[in-house]
PDB file of N, CA and C in Angstrom:
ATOM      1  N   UNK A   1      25.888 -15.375   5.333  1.00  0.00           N
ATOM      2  CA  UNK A   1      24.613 -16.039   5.144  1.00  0.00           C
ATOM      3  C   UNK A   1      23.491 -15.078   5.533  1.00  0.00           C
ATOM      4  N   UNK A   2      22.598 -15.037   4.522  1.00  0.00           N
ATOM      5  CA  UNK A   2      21.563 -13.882   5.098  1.00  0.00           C
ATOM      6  C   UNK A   2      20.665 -14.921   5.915  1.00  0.00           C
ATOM      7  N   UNK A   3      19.675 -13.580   6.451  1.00  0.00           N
ATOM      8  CA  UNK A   3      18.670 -14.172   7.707  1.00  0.00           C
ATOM      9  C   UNK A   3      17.308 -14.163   6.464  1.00  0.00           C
ATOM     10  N   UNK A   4      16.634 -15.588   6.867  1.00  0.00           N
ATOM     11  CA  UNK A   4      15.454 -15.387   6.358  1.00  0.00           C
ATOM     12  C   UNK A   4      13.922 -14.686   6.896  1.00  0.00           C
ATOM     13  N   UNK A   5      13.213 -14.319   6.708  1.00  0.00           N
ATOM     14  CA  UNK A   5      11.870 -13.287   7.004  1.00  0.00           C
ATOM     15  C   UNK A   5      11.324 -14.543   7.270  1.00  0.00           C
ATOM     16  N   UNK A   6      10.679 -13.863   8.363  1.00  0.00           N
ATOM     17  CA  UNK A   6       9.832 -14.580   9.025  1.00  0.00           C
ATOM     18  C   UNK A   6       8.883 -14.958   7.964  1.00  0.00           C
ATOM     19  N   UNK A   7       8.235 -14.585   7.190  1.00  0.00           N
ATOM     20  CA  UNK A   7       7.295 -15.285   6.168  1.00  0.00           C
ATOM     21  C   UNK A   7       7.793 -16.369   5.532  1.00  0.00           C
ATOM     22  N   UNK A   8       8.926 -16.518   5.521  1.00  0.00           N
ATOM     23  CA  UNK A   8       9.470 -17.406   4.893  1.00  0.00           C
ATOM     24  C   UNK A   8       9.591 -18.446   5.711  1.00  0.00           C
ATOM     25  N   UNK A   9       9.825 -18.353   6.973  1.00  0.00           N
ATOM     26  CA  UNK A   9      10.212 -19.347   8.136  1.00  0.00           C
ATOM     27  C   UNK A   9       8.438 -19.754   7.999  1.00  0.00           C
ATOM     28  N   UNK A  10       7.572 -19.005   8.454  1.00  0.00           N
ATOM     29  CA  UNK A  10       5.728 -19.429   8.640  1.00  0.00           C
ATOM     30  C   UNK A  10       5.194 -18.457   7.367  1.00  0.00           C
ATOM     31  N   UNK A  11       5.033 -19.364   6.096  1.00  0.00           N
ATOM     32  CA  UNK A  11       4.444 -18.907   4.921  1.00  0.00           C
ATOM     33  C   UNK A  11       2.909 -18.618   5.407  1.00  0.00           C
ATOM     34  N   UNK A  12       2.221 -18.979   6.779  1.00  0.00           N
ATOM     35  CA  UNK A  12       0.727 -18.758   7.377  1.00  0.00           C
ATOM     36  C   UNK A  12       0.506 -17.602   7.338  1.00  0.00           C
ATOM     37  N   UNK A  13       1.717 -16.895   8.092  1.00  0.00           N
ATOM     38  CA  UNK A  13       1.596 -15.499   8.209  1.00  0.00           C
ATOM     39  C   UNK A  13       1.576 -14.435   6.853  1.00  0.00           C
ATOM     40  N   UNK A  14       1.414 -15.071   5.616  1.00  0.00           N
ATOM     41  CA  UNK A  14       1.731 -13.918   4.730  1.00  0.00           C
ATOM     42  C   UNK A  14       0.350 -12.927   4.384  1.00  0.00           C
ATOM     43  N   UNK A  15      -0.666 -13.715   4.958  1.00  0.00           N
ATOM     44  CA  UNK A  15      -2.052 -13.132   5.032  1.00  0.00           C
ATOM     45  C   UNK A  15      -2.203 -11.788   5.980  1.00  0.00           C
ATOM     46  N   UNK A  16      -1.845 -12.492   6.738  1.00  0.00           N
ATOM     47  CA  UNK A  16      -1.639 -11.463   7.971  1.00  0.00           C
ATOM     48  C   UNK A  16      -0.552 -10.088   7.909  1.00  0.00           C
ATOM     49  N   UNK A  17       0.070 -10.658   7.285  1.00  0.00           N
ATOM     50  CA  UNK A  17       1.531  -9.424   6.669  1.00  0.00           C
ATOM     51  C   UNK A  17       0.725  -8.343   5.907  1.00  0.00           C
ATOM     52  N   UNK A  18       0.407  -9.292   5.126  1.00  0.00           N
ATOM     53  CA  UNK A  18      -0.476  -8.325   3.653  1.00  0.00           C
ATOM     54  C   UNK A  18      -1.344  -7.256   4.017  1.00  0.00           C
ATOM     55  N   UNK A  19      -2.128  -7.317   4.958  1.00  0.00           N
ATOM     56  CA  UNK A  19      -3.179  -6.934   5.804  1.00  0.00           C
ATOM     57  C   UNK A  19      -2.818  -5.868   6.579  1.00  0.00           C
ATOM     58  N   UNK A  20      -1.648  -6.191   7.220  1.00  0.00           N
ATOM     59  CA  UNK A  20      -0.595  -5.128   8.237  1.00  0.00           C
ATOM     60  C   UNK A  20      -0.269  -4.031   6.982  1.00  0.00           C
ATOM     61  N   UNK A  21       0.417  -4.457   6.530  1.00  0.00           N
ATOM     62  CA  UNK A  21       1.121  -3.275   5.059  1.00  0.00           C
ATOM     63  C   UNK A  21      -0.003  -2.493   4.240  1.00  0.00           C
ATOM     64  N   UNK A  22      -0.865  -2.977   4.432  1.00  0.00           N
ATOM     65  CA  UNK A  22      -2.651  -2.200   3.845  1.00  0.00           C
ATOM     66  C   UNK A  22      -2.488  -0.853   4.870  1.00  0.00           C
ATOM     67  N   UNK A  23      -2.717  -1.568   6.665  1.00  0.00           N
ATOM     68  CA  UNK A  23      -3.120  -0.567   7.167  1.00  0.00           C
ATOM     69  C   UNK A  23      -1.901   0.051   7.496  1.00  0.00           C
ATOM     70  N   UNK A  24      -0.965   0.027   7.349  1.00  0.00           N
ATOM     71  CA  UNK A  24      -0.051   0.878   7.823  1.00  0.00           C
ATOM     72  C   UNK A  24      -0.108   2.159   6.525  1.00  0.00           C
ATOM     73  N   UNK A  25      -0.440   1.739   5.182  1.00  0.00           N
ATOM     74  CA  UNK A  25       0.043   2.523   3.985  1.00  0.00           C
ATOM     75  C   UNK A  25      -1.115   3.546   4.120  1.00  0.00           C
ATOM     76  N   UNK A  26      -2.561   3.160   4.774  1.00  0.00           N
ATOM     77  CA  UNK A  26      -3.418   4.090   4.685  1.00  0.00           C
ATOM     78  C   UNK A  26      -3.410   4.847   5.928  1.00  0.00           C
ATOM     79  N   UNK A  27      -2.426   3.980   6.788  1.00  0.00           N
ATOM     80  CA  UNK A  27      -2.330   5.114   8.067  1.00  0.00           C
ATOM     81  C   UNK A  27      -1.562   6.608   7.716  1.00  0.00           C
ATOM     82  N   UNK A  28      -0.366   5.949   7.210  1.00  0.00           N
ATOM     83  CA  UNK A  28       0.422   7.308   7.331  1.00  0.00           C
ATOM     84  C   UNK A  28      -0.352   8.046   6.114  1.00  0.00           C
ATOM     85  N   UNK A  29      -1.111   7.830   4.766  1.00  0.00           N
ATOM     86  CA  UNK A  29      -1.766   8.600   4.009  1.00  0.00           C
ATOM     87  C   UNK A  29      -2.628   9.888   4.579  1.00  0.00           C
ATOM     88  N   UNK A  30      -3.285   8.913   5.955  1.00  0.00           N
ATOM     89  CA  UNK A  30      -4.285   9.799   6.777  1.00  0.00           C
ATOM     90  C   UNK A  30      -3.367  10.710   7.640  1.00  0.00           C
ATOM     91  N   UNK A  31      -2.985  10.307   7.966  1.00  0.00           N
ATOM     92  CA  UNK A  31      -1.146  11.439   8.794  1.00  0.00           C
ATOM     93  C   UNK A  31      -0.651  12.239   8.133  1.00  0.00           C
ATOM     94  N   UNK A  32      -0.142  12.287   6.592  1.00  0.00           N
ATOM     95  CA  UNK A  32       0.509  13.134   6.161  1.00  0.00           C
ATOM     96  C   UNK A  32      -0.521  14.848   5.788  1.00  0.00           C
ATOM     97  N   UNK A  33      -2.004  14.955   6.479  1.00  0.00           N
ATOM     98  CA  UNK A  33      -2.401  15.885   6.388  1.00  0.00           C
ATOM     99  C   UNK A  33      -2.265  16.051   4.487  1.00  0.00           C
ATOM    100  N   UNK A  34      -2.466  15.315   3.780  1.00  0.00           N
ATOM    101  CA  UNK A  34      -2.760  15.821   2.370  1.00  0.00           C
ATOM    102  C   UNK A  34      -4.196  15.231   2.100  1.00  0.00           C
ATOM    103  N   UNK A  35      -4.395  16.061   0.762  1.00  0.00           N
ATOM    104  CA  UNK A  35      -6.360  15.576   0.543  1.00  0.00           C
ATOM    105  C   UNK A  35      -5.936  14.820  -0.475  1.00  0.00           C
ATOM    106  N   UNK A  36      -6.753  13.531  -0.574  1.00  0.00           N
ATOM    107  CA  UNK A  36      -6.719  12.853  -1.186  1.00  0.00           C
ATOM    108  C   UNK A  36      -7.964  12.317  -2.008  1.00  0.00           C
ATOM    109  N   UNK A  37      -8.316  11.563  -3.447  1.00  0.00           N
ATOM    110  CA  UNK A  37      -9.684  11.543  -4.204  1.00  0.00           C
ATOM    111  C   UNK A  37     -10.220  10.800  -2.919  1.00  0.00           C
ATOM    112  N   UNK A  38     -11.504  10.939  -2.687  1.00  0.00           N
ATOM    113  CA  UNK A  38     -12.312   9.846  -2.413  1.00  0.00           C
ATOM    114  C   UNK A  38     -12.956   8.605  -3.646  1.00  0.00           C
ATOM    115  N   UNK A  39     -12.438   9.037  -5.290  1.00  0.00           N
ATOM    116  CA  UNK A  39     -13.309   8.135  -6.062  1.00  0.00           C
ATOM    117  C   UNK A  39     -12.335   8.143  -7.334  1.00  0.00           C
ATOM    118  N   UNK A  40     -11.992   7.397  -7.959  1.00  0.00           N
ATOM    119  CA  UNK A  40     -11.273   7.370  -9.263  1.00  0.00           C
ATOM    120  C   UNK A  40     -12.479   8.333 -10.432  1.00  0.00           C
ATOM    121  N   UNK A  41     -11.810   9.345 -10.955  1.00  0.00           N
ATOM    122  CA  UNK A  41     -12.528   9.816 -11.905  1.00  0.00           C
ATOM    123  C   UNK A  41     -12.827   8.728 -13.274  1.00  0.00           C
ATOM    124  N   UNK A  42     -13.925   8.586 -14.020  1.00  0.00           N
ATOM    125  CA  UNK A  42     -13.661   7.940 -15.557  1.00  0.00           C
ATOM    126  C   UNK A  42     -12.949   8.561 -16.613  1.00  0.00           C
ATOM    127  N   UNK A  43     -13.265  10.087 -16.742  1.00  0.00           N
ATOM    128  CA  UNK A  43     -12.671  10.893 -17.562  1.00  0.00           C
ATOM    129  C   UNK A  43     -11.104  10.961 -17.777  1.00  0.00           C
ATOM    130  N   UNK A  44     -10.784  10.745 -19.192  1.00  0.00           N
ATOM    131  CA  UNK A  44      -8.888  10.866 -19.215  1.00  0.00           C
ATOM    132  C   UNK A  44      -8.795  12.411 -19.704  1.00  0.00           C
ATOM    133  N   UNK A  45      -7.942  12.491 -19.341  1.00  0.00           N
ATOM    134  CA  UNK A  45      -7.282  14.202 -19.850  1.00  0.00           C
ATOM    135  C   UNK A  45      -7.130  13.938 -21.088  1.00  0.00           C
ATOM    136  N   UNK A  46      -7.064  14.909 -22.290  1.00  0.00           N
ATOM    137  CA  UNK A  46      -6.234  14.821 -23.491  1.00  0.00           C
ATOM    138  C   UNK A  46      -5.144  15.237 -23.928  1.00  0.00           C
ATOM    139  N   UNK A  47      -4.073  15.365 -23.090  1.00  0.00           N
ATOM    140  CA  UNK A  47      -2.931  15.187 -23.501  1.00  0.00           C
ATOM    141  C   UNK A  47      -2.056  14.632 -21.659  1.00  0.00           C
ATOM    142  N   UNK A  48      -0.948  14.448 -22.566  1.00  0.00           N
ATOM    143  CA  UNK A  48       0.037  13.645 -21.478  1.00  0.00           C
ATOM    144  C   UNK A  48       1.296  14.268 -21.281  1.00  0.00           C
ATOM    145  N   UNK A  49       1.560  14.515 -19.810  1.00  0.00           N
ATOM    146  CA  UNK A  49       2.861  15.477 -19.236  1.00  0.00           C
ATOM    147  C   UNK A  49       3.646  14.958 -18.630  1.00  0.00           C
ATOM    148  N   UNK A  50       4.632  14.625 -19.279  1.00  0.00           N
ATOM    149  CA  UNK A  50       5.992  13.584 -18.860  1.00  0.00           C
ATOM    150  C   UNK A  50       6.989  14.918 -17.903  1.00  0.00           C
TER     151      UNK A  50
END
């Protein structure tokens, strides 16, 4: 029998989850020492590299 997640036990908390997983994803972004855009460009490239 699996164990259920706590979100599942208190569906209240899924706000609060969501929120946690934001800052954790931009924490380690800021940790891994890489540069990252500050702004989405508009411009598309013209061609595409699979």
């Amino acid at each position: 029998m699996k164990r259920k997640r706590i979100t599942q036990l208190f569906p209240f908390l899924l706000p609060i989850r969501r929120v946690q997983r934001k800052i954790i994803f931009y924490t380690k972004m800021h940790m891994d020492r890489n540069r990252y855009a500050k702004t989405k460009g508009t411009e598309l490239f013209a061609f595409l590299y699979i």
